[in-house]
Protein backbone atom coordinates (compact mmCIF):
# COMPACT_ATOMS: atom_id res chain seq x y z
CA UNK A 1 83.55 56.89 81.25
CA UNK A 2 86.95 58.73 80.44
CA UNK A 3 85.99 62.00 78.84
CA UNK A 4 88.21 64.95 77.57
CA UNK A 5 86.09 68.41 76.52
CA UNK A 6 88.44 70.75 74.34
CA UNK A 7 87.20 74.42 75.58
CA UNK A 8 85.02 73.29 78.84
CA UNK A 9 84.38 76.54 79.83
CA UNK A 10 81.46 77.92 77.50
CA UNK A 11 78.36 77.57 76.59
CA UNK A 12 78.20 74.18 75.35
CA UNK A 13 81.22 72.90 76.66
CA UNK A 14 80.60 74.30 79.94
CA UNK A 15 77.12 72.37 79.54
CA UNK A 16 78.89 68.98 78.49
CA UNK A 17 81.26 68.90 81.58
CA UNK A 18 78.59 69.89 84.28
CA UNK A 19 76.63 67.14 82.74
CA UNK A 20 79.29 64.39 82.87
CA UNK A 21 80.18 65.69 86.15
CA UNK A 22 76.44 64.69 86.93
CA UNK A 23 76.77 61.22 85.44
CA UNK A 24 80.00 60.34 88.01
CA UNK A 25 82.55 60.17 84.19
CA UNK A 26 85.89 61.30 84.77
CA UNK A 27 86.11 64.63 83.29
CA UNK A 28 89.45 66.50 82.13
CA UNK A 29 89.41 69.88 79.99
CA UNK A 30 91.79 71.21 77.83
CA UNK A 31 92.27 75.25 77.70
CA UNK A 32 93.92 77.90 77.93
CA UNK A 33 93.21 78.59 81.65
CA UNK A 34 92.08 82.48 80.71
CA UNK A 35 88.64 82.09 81.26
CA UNK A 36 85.81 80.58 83.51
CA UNK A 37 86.12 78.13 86.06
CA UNK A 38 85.07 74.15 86.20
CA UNK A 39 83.23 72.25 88.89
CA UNK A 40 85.35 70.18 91.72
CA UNK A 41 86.85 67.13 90.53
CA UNK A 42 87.29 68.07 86.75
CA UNK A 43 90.93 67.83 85.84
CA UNK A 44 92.14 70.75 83.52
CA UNK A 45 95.14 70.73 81.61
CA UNK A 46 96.45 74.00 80.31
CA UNK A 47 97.58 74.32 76.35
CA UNK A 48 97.08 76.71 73.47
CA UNK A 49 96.03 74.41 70.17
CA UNK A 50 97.03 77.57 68.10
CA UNK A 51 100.61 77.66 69.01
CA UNK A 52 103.69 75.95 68.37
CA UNK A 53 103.65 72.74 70.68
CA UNK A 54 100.16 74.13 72.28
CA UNK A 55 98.65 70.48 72.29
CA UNK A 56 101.78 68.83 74.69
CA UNK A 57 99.70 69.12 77.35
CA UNK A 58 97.51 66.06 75.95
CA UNK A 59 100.12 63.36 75.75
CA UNK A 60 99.80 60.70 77.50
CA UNK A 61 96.16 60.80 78.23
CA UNK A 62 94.05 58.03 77.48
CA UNK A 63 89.75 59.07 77.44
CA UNK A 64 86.84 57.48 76.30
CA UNK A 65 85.71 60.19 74.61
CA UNK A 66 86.25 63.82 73.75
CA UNK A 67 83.83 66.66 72.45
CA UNK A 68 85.25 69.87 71.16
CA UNK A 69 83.30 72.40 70.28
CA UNK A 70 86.03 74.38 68.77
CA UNK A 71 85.41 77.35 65.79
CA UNK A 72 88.62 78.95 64.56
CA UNK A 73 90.77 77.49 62.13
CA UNK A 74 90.36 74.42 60.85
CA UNK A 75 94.00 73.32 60.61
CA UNK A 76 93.84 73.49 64.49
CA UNK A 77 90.96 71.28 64.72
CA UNK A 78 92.89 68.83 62.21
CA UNK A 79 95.80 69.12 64.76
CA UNK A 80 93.93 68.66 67.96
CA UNK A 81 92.49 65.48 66.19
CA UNK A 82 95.62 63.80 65.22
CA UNK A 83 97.32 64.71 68.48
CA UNK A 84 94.31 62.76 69.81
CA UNK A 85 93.78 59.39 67.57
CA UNK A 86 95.63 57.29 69.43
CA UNK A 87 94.30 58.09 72.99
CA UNK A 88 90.27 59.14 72.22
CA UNK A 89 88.24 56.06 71.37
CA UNK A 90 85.15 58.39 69.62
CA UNK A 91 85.37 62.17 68.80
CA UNK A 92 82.45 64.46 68.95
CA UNK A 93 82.48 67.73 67.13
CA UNK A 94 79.78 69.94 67.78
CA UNK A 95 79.61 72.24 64.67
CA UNK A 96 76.67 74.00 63.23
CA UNK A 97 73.51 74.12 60.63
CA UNK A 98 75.15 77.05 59.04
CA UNK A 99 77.38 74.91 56.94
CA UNK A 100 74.83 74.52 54.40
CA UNK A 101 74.60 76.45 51.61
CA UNK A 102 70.90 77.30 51.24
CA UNK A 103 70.20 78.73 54.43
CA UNK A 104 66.14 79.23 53.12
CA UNK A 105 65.72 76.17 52.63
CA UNK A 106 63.24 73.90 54.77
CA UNK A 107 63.87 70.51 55.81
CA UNK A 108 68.04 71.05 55.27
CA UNK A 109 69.24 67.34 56.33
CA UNK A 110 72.49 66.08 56.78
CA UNK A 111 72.78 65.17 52.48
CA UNK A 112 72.12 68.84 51.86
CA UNK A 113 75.12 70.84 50.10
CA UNK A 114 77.24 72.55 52.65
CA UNK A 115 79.89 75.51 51.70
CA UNK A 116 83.34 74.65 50.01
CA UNK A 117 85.55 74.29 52.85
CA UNK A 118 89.14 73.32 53.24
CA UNK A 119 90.35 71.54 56.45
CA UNK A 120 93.83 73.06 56.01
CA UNK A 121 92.55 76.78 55.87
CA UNK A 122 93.80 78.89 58.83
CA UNK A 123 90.89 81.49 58.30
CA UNK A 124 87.36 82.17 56.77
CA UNK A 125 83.73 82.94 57.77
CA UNK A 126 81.84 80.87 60.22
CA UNK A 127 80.10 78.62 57.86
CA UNK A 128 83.76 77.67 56.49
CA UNK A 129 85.45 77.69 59.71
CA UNK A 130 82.73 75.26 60.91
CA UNK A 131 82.48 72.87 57.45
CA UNK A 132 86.38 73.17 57.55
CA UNK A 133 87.16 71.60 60.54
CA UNK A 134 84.29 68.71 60.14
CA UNK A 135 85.99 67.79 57.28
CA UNK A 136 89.73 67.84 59.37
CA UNK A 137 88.13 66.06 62.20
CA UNK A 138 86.66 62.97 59.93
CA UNK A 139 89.69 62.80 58.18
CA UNK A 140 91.55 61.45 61.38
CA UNK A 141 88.90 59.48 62.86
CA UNK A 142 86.08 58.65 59.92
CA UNK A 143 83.92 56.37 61.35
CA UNK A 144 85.05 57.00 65.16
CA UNK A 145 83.73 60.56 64.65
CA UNK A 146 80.22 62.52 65.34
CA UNK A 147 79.59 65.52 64.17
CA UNK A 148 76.77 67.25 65.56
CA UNK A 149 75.09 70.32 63.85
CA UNK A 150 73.73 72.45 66.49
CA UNK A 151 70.98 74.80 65.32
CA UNK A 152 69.82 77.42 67.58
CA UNK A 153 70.99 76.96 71.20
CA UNK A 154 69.09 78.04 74.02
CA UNK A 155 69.10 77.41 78.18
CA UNK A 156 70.93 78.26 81.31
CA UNK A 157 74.62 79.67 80.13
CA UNK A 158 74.10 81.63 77.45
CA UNK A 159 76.35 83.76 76.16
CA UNK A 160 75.14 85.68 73.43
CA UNK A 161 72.28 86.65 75.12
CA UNK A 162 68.90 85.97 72.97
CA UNK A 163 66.57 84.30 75.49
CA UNK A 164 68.19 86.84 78.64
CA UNK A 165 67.18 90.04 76.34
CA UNK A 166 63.78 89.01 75.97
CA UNK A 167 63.38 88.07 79.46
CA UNK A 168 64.79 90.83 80.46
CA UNK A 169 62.83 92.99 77.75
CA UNK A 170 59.50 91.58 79.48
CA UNK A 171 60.96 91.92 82.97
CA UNK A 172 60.05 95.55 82.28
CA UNK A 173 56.89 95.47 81.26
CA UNK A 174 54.59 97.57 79.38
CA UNK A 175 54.00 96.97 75.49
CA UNK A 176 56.25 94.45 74.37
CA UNK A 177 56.74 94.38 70.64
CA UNK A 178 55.74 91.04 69.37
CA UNK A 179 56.43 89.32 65.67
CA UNK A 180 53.41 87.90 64.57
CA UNK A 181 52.14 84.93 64.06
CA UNK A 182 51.74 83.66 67.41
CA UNK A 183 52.41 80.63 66.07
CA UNK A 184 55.18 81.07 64.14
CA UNK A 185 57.19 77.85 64.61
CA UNK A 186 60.69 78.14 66.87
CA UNK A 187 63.01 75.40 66.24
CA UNK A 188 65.96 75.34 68.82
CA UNK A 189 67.62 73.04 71.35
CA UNK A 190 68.15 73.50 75.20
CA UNK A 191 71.94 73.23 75.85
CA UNK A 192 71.87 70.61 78.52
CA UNK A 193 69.34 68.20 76.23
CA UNK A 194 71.97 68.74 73.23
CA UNK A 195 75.20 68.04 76.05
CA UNK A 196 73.06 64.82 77.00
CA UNK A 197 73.03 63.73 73.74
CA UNK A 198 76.45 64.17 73.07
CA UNK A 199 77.68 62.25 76.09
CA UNK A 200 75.13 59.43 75.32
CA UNK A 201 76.30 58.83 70.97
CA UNK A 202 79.64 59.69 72.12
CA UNK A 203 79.42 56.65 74.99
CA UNK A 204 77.75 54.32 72.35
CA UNK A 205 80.55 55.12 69.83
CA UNK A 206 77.79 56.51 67.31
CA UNK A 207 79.16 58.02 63.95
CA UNK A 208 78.28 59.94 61.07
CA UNK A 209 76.59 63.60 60.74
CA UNK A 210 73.71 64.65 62.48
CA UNK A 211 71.39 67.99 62.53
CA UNK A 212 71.29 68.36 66.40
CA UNK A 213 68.61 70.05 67.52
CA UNK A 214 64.79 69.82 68.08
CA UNK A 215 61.73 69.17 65.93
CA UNK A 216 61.01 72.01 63.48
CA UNK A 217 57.60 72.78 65.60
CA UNK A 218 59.22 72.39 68.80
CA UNK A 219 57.23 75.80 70.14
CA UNK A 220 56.18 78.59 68.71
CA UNK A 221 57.17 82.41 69.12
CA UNK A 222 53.92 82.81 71.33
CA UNK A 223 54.64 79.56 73.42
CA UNK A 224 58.41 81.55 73.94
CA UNK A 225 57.11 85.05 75.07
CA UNK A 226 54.25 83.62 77.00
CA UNK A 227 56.65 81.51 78.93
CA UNK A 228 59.14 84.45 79.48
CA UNK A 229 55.92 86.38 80.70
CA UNK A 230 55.19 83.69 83.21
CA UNK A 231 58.59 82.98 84.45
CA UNK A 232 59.48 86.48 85.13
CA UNK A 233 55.73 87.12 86.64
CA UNK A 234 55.58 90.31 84.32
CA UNK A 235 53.06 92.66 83.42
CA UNK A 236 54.40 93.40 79.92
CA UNK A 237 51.38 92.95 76.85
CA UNK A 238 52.46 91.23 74.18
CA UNK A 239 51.66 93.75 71.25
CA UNK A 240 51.70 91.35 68.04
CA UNK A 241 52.80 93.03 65.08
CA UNK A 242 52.55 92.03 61.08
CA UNK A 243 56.22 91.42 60.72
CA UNK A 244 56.12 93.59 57.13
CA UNK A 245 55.75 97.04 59.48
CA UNK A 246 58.06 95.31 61.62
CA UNK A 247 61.08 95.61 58.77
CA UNK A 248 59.66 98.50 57.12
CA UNK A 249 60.98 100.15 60.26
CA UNK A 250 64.32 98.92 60.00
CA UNK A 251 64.10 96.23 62.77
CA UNK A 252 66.03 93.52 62.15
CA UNK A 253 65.42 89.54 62.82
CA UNK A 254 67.76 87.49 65.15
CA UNK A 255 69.75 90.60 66.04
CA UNK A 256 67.00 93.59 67.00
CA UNK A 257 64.34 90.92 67.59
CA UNK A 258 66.80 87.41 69.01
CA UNK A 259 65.34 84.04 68.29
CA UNK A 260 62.92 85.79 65.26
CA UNK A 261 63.33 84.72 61.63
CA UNK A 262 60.32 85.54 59.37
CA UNK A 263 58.93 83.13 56.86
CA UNK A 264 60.78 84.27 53.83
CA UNK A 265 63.79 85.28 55.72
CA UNK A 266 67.02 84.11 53.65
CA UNK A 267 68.11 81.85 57.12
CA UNK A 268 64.74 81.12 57.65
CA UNK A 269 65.99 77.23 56.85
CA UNK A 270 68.02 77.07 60.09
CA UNK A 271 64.47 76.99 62.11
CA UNK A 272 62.88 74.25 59.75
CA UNK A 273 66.02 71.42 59.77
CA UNK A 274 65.11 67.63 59.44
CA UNK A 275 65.85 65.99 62.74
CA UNK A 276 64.96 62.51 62.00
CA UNK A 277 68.14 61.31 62.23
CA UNK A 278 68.97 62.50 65.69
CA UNK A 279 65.49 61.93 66.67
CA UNK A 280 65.89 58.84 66.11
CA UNK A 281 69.36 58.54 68.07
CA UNK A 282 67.74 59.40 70.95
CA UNK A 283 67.85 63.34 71.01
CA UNK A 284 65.20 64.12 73.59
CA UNK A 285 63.76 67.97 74.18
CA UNK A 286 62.49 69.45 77.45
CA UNK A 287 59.34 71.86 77.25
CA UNK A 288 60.07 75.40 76.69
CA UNK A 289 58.93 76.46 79.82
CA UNK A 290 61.17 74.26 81.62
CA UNK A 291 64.24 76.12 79.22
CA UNK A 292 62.97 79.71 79.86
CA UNK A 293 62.15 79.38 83.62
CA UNK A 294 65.58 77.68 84.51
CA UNK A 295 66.97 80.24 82.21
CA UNK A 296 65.49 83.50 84.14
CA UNK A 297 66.52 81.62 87.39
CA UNK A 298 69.92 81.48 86.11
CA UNK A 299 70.33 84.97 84.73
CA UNK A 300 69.12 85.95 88.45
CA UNK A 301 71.61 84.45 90.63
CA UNK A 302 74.32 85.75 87.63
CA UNK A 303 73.22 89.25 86.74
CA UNK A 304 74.29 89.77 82.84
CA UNK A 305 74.80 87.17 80.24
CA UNK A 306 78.93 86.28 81.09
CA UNK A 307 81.39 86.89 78.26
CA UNK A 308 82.17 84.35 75.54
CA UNK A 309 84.56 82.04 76.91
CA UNK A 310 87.99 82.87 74.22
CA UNK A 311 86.22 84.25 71.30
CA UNK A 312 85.27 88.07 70.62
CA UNK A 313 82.21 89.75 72.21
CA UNK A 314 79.62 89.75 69.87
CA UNK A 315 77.32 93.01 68.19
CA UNK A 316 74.99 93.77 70.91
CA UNK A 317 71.44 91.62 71.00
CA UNK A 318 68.10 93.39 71.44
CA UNK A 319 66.23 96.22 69.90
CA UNK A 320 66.73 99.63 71.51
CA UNK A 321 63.85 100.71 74.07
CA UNK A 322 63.70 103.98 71.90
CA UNK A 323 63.38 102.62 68.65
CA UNK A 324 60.98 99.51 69.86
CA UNK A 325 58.46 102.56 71.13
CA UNK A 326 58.53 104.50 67.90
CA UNK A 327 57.72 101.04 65.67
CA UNK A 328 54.76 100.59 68.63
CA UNK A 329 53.26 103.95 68.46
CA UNK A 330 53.34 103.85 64.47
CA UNK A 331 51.13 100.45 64.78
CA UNK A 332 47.13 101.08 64.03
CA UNK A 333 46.25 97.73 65.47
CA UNK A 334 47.36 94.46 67.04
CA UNK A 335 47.22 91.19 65.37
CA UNK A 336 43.06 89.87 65.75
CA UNK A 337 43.38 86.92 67.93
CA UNK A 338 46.91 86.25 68.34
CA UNK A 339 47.34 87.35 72.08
């Protein structure tokens, strides 16, 4: 197989190429050469889809298939697509859960209302960015096109940094603050089962929208820390806390605490998706502890989680150590039974 990743050097892409690399395909990736690298054997032409005459470096190519994972502009997704109708046989856009509109909702599926979005709009916020550039892509290739929502994304490569701060958080030991319930569900992906997937509907020329990542109960937020605990062979104690004393102190889900939305949470929806659909495709999900050990093994041999591959560095991730004793030491007791 012929395939052409636009980007290649991220997280996902970066995923998607070592992966077809794996497979024996014939990879080529299209960038602007600024940042990361690409295994031996991957062809990489150079081009800037922004700019005037930024996609010249693509003619002439002929691939089987090509995923781009891109998440500026929409136009520049529309242009990348048309530059590519004639020489791409299926087109794989990996975009994201937040284009629906009611982010608390459980059991969003690929019907659900997503945000107004225009495929000609050269700005916006994520959600539209994202919505806007589906729409650009399936204009130009309709039925030849995928477009895979990714929910959370987690695994080797990451570079915003969730699962690495709390590996790194237990790493050090001592009281860890915990959001109870234990058993709070987690609904995410590993990176390398969601570039599997990708590479596998992409080969079989499978179209149409699909919520891509794993089932709503996939693990819990216990099942996550206890795995971090074992892979990093810490002595940290999981302190569960009732999440109301949690955000009475200010802390903040997903951003203070990564991975953690609380039931009730307005984008408490984007951990409860329906999957069926991409089940049923063949999506497949490793056990967490396989994602978190392979994870701290990775953020060993690399140190700190590696910049974003062309896109701006993101808030920092993680609560302060100062601020995560304070909520602690205010705390009268720990959750009966959920340790």
């Amino acid at each position: 197989m012929r395939l052409l990743v636009l980007g290649g050097t991220g997280f996902v892409g970066g995923a998607t190429v070592t992966e077809a690399v794996r497979r024996g395909w014939s990879v080529t990736v299209f960038n602007r050469g600024l940042h990361g690298t690409v295994p031996s054997g991957v062809h990489r032409l150079r081009g800037d889809r922004t700019a005037p005459d930024g996609l010249a470096a693509l003619a002439g190519g002929e691939w089987d298939v090509a995923a781009d994972t891109w998440d500026g502009a929409p136009r520049a997704a529309g242009d990348a697509a048309r530059a590519l109708v004639d020489s791409v046989g299926h087109y794989v856009y990996v975009s994201s859960g937040s284009v629906y509109t009611d982010h608390a909702a459980a059991g969003l599926h690929e019907d659900s209302p997503v945000v107004d979005a225009d495929p000609g709009a050269v700005d916006g916020d994520y959600p539209q960015l994202k919505a806007g550039a589906e729409r650009a892509v399936r204009e130009v290739f309709d039925q030849r096109a995928l477009v895979a929502r990714a929910g959370l994304i987690l695994g080797p490569g990451e570079d915003i940094g969730r699962l690495p701060w709390w590996l790194r958080r237990i790493e050090r030991g001592g009281d860890v603050l915990a959001p109870a319930p234990a058993d709070l569900p987690v609904q995410y992906v590993d990176v390398r089962d969601l570039a599997g997937w990708v590479l596998d509907a992409g080969a079989r020329k499978v179209g149409g929208t699909f919520n891509a990542v794993g089932p709503p109960a996939q693990t819990t937020m216990g099942e996550l820390l206890h795995a971090c605990v074992a892979a990093t062979g810490s002595d940290a104690r999981l302190r569960w806390t009732d999440p109301a004393s949690i955000l009475a102190a200010g802390v903040q889900p997903w951003s203070d605490l990564p991975i953690w939305l609380p039931r009730g949470h307005p984008y408490r929806g984007l951990l409860e998706q329906d999957v069926t659909r991409a089940l049923a495709s063949g999506l497949t999900c490793r056990p967490v502890a396989e994602t978190v050990g392979d994870t701290w093994r990775w953020l060993r041999e690399v140190g700190a989680v590696p910049p974003r591959a062309g896109r701006p560095q993101r808030s920092s991730i993680g609560l302060d150590p100062t601020r995560e004793a304070a909520v602690l030491a205010a705390q009268e007791s720990v959750t009966p039974g959920a340790d």
